[in-house]
Every structure is written in structure tokens, then in C-alpha cells.
N, C-alpha and C. Protein backbone atom coordinates (compact mmCIF):
# COMPACT_ATOMS: atom_id res chain seq x y z
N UNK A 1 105.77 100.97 87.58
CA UNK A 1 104.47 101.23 88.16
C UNK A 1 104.53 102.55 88.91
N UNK A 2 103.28 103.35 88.58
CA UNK A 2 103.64 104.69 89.39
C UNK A 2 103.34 104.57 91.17
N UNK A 3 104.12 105.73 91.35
CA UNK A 3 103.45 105.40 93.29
C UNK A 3 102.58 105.78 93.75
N UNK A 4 101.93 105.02 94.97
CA UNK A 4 100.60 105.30 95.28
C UNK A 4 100.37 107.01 95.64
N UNK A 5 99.19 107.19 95.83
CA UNK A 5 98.89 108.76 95.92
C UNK A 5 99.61 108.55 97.36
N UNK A 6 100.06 109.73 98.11
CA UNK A 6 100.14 109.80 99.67
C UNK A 6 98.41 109.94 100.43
N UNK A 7 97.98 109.40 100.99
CA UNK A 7 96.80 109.79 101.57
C UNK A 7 96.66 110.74 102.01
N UNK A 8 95.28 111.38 101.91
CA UNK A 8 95.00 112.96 102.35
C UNK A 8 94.77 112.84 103.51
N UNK A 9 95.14 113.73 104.23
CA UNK A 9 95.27 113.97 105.74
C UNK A 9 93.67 114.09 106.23
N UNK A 10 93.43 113.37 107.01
CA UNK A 10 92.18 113.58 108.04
C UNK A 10 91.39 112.16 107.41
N UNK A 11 91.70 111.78 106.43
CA UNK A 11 91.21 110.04 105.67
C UNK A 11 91.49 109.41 106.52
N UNK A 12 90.40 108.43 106.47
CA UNK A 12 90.61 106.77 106.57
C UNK A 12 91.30 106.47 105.77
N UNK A 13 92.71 106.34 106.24
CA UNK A 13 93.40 105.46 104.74
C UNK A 13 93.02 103.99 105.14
N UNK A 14 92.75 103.17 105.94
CA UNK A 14 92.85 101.66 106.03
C UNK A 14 92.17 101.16 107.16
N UNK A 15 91.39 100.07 107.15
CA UNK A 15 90.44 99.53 108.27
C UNK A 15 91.14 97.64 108.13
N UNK A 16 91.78 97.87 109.21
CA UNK A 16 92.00 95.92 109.80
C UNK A 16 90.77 95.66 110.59
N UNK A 17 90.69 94.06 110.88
CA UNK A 17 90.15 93.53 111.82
C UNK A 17 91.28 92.37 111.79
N UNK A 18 91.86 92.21 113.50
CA UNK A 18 92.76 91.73 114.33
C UNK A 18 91.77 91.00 114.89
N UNK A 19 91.87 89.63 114.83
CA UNK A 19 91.48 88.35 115.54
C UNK A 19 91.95 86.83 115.70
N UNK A 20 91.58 86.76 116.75
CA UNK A 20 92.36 85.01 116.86
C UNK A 20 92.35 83.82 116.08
N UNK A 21 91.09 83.87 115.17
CA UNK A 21 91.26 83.42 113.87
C UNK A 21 90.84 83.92 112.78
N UNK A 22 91.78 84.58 111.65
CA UNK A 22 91.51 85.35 110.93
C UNK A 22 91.35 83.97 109.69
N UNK A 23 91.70 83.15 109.18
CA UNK A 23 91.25 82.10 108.28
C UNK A 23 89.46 82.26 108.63
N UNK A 24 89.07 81.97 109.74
CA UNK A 24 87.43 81.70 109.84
C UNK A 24 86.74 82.75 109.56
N UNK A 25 86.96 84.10 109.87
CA UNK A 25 86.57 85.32 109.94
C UNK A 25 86.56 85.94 108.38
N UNK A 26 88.47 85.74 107.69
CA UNK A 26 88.65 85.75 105.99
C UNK A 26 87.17 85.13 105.07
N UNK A 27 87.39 83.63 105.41
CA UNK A 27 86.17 82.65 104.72
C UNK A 27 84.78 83.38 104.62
N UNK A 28 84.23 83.94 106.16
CA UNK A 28 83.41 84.67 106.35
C UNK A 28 82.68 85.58 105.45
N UNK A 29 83.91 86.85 105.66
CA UNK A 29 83.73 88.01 104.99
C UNK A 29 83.45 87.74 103.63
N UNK A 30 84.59 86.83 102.99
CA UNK A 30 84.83 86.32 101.64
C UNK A 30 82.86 85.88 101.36
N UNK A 31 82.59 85.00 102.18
CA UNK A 31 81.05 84.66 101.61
C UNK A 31 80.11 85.54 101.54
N UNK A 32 79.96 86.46 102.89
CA UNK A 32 78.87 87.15 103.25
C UNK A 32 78.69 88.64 101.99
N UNK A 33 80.54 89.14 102.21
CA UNK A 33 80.35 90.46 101.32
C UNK A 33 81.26 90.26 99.86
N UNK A 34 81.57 89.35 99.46
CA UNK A 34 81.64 89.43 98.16
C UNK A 34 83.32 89.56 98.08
N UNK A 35 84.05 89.74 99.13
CA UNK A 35 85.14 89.68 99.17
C UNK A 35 86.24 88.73 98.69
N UNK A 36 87.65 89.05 97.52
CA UNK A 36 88.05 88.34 97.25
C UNK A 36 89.50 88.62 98.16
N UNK A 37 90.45 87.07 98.08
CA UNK A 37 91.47 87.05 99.22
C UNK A 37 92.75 87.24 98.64
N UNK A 38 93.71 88.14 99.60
CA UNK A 38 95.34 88.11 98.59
C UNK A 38 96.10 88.73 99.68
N UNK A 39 96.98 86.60 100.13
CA UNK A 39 97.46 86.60 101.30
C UNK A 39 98.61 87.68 101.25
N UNK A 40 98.76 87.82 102.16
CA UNK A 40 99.94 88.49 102.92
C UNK A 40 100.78 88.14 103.85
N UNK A 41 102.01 87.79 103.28
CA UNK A 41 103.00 87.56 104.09
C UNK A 41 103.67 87.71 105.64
N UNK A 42 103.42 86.84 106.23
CA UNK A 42 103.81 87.24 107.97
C UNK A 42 104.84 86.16 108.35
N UNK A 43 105.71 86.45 109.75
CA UNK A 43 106.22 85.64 110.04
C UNK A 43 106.10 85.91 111.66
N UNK A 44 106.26 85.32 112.71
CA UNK A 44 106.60 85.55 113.91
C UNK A 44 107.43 84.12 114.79
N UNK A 45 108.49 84.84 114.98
CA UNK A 45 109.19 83.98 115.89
C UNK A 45 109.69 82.78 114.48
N UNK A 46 110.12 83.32 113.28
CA UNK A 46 110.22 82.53 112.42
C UNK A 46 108.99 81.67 111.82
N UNK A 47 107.97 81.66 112.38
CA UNK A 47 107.10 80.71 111.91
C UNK A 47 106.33 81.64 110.78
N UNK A 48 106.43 81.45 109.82
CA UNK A 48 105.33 81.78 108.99
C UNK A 48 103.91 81.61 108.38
N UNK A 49 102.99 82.50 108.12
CA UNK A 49 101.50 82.56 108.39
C UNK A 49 101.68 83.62 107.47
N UNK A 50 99.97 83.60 107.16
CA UNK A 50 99.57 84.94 106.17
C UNK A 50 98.59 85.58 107.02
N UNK A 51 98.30 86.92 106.85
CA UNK A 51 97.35 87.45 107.14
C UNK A 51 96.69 87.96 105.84
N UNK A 52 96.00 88.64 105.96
CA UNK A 52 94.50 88.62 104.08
C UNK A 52 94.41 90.21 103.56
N UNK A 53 94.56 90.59 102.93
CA UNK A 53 93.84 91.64 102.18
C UNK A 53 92.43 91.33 101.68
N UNK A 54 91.71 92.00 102.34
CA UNK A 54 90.79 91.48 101.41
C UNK A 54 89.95 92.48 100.34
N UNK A 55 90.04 91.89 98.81
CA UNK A 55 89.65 92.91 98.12
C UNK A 55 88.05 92.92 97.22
N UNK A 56 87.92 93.78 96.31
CA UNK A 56 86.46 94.18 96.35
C UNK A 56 86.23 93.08 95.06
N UNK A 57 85.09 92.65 94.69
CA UNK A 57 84.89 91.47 94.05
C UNK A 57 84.96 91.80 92.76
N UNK A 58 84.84 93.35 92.19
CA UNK A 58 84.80 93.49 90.81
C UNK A 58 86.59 94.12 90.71
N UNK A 59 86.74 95.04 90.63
CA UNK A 59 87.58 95.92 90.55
C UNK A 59 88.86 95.42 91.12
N UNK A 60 88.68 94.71 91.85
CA UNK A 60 90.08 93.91 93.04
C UNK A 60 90.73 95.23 93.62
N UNK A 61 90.01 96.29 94.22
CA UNK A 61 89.93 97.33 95.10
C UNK A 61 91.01 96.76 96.62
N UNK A 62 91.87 97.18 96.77
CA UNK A 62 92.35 96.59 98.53
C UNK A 62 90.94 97.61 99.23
N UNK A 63 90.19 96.76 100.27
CA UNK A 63 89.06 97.49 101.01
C UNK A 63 89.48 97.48 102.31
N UNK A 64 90.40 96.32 102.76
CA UNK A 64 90.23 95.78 104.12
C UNK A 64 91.56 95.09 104.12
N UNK A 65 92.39 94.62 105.74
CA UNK A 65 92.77 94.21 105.74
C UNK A 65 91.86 92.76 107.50
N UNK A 66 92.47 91.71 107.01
CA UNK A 66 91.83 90.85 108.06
C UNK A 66 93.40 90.11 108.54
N UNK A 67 93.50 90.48 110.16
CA UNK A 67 94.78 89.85 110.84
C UNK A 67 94.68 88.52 111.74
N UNK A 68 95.57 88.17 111.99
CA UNK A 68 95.74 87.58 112.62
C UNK A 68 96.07 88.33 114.17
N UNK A 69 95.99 87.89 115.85
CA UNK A 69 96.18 88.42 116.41
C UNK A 69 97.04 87.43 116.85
N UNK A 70 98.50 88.05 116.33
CA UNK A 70 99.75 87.21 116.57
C UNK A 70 100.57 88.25 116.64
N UNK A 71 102.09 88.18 116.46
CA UNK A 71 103.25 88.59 115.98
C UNK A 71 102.90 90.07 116.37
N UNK A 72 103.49 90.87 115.49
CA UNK A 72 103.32 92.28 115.42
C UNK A 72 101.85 92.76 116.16
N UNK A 73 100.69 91.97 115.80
CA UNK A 73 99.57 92.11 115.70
C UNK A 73 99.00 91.62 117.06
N UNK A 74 99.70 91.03 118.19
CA UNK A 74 99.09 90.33 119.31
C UNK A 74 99.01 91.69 120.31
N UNK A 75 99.36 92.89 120.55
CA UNK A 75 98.59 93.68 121.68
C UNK A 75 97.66 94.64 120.80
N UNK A 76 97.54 94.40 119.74
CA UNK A 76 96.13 95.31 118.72
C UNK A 76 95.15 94.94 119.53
N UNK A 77 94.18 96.16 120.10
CA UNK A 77 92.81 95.90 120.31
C UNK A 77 92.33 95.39 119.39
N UNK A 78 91.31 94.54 120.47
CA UNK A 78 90.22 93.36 119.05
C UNK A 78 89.46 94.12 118.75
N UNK A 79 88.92 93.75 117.33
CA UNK A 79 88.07 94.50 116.38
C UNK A 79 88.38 95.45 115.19
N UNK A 80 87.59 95.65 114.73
CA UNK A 80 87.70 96.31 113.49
C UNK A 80 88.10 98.15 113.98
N UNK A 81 89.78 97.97 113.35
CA UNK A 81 90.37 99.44 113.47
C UNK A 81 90.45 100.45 112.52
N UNK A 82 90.00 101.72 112.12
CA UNK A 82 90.17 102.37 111.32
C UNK A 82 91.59 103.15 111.47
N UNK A 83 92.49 103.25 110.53
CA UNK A 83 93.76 104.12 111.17
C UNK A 83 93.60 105.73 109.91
N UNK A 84 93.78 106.79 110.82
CA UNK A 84 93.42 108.03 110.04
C UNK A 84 94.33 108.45 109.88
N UNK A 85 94.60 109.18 108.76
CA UNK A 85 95.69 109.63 108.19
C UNK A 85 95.95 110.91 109.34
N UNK A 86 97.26 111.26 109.83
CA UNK A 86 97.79 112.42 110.04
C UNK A 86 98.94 113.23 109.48
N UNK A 87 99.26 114.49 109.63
CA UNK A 87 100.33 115.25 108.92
C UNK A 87 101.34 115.09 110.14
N UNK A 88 101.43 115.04 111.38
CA UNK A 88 102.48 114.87 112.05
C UNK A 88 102.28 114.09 113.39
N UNK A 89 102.95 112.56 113.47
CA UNK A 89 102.09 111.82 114.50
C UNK A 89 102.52 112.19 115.72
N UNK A 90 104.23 113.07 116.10
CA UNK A 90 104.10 113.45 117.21
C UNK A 90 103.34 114.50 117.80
N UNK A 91 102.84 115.04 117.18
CA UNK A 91 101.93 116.21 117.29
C UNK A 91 100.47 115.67 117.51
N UNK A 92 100.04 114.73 116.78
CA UNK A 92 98.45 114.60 116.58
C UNK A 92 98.91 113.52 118.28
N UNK A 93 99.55 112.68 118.57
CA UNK A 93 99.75 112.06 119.97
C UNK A 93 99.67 113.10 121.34
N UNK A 94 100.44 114.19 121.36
CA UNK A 94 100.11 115.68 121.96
C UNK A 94 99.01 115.69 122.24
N UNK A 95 98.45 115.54 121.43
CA UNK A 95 97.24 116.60 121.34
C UNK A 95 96.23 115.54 121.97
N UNK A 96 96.58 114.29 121.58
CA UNK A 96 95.50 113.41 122.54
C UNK A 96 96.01 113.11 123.47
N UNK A 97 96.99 112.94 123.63
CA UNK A 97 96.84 113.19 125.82
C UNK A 97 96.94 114.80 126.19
N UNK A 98 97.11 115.35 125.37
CA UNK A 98 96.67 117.05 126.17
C UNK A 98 94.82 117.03 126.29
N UNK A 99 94.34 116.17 125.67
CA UNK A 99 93.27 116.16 125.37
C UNK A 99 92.21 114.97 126.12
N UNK A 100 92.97 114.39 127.13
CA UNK A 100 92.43 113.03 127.52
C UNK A 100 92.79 112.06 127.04
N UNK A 101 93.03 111.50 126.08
CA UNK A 101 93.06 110.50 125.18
C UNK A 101 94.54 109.69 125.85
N UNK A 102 94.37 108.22 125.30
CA UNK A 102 95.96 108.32 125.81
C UNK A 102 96.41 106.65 124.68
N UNK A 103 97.90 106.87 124.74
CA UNK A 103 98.19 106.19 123.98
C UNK A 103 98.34 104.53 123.73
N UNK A 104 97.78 103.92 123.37
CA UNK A 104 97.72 102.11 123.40
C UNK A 104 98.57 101.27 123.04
N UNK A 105 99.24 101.82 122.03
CA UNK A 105 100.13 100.73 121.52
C UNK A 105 101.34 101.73 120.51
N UNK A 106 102.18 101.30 120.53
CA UNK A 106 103.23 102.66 119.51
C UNK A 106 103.67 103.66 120.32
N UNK A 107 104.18 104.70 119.64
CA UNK A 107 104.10 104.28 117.83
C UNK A 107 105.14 103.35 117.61
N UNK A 108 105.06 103.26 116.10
CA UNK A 108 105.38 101.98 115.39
C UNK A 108 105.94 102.63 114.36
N UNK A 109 106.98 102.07 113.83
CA UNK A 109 107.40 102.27 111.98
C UNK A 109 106.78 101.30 111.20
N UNK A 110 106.56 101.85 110.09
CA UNK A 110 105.42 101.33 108.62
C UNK A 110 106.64 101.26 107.67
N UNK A 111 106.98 100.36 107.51
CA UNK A 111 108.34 100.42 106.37
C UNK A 111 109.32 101.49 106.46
N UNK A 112 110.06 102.43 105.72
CA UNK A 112 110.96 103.05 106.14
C UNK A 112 110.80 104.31 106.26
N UNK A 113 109.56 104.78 106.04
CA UNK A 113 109.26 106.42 106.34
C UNK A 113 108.17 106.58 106.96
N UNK A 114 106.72 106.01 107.21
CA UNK A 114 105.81 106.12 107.76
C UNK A 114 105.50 105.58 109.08
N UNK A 115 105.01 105.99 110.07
CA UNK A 115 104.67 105.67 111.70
C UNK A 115 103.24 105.28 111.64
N UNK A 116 103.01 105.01 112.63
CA UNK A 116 101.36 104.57 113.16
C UNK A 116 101.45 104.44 114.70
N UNK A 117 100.19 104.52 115.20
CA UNK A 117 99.77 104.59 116.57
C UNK A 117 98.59 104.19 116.84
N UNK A 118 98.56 103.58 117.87
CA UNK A 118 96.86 103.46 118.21
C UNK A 118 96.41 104.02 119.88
N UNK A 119 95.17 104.72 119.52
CA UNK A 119 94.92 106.18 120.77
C UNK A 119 93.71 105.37 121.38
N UNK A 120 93.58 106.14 122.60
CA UNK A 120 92.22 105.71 123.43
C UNK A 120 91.32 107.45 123.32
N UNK A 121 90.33 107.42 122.72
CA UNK A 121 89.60 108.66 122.99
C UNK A 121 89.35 108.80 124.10
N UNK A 122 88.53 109.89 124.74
CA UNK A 122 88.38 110.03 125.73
C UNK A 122 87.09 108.82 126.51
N UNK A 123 86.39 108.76 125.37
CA UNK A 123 84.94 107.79 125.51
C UNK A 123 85.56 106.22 125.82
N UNK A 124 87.07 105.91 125.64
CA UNK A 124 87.30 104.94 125.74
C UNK A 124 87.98 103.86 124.36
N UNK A 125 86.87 104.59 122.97
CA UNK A 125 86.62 104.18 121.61
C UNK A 125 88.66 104.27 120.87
N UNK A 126 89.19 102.91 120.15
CA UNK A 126 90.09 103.11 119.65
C UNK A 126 90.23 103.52 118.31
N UNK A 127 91.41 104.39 118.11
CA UNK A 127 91.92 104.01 116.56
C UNK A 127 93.11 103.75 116.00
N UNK A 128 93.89 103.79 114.90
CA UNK A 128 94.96 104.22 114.61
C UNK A 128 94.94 105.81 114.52
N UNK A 129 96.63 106.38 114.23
CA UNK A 129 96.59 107.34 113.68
C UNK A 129 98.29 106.85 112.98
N UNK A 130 98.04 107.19 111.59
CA UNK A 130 98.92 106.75 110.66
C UNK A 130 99.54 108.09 109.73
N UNK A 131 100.75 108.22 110.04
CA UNK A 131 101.70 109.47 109.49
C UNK A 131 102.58 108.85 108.06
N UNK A 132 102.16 109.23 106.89
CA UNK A 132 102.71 109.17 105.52
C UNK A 132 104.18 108.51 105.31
N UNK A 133 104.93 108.37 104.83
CA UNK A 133 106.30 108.45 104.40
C UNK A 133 106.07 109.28 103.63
């Protein structure tokens, strides 16, 4: 299978929503927007759980991911996060606290080459910011 494109820098590569029950919220989405489900593997503290991909009803598109606010996932601000692609996350972090902004959670490693972070703008408003492998 070939490998995914790297995401272009300044993209939305990926939008979660982190909540305390992501089964009710999954079901939800699944009815309201047409969304189909394809669990994902979690564990915390040994106990294992899925959290959802959820994908697009024709195409089976990944659109979304829906969490649980547990494990890895329990100091994620609640709500729906967009994480934007950057070219260098110690740099784009710089630049938001040179800038006001300041940092929430992270960074973090994404499997064995890619980081992530999540920032406070100045307005308060969160996001990720997610650096390639």
C-alpha cells in the first residue's frame, strides 16, 4: 500500500471531538450526519476501550475522529479540536508564546516521527498544532 501524502503545511490535517461519552456522541453523529464507525484501538491503565473514526458514508473518507476523554485523551480540552499542520513545532510554539498564546497540553509524540501540541490563542480559542514525520 502506498504512503499517505505528508500533509501540507498550514492544513487542517484532522478534527477530534474529546468527550466523556464518546459511544453516545459516536451513535449521534453516526445518525444525524451520515457517518459510518471504525473503532480504534485504546487502552489505559491496561483496560481497553475504543475510541471511533468516524468516516464519510459513501467513499469511507476518515473525516473525524470522536474520543473518549480518558487515557492519553483526559487533559484534551472539551470539544471539537482542529490540529493544523506545521513545518516545525518548536518554532510554530515560539512564536505563540512570543505572541501571547501559551501552551496547553504537550507537546506530544505521534508514533515515531511526528509531534503535536495544543495552544491557547490569545482570545483564549484552542487548537492543535501537528508537525509531520
Amino acid at each position: 500500500m502506498p504512503e499517505a501524502p505528508k500533509p501540507e503545511v498550514g492544513s487542517v490535517g484532522w478534527v477530534d471531538l474529546t468527550v466523556p461519552d464518546a459511544a453516545q456522541v459516536r451513535d449521534f453523529y453516526q445518525a444525524v450526519a451520515g457517518w459510518k464507525v471504525h473503532e480504534v484501538g485504546m487502552s489505559d491503565a491496561g483496560e481497553k476501550y475504543a475510541d471511533y473514526a468516524m468516516l464519510t458514508g459513501g467513499s469511507g473518507k476518515g473525516v473525524t475522529g470522536i474520543c473518549w476523554r480518558r487515557g492519553t485523551n483526559q487533559d484534551i480540552p472539551a470539544g471539537w479540536m482542529i490540529y493544523i499542520t506545521v513545518e516545525n513545532l518548536e518554532a510554530s510554539i515560539a512564536k505563540c508564546l512570543e505572541l501571547g498564546g501559551k501552551v496547553v497540553l504537550g507537546p506530544r509524540n505521534f508514533g515515531p516521527d511526528a509531534k503535536y501540541v495544543f495552544i491557547q490563542d490569545p482570545s483564549g480559542a484552542c487548537c492543535g498544532l501537528f508537525q509531520a514525520g
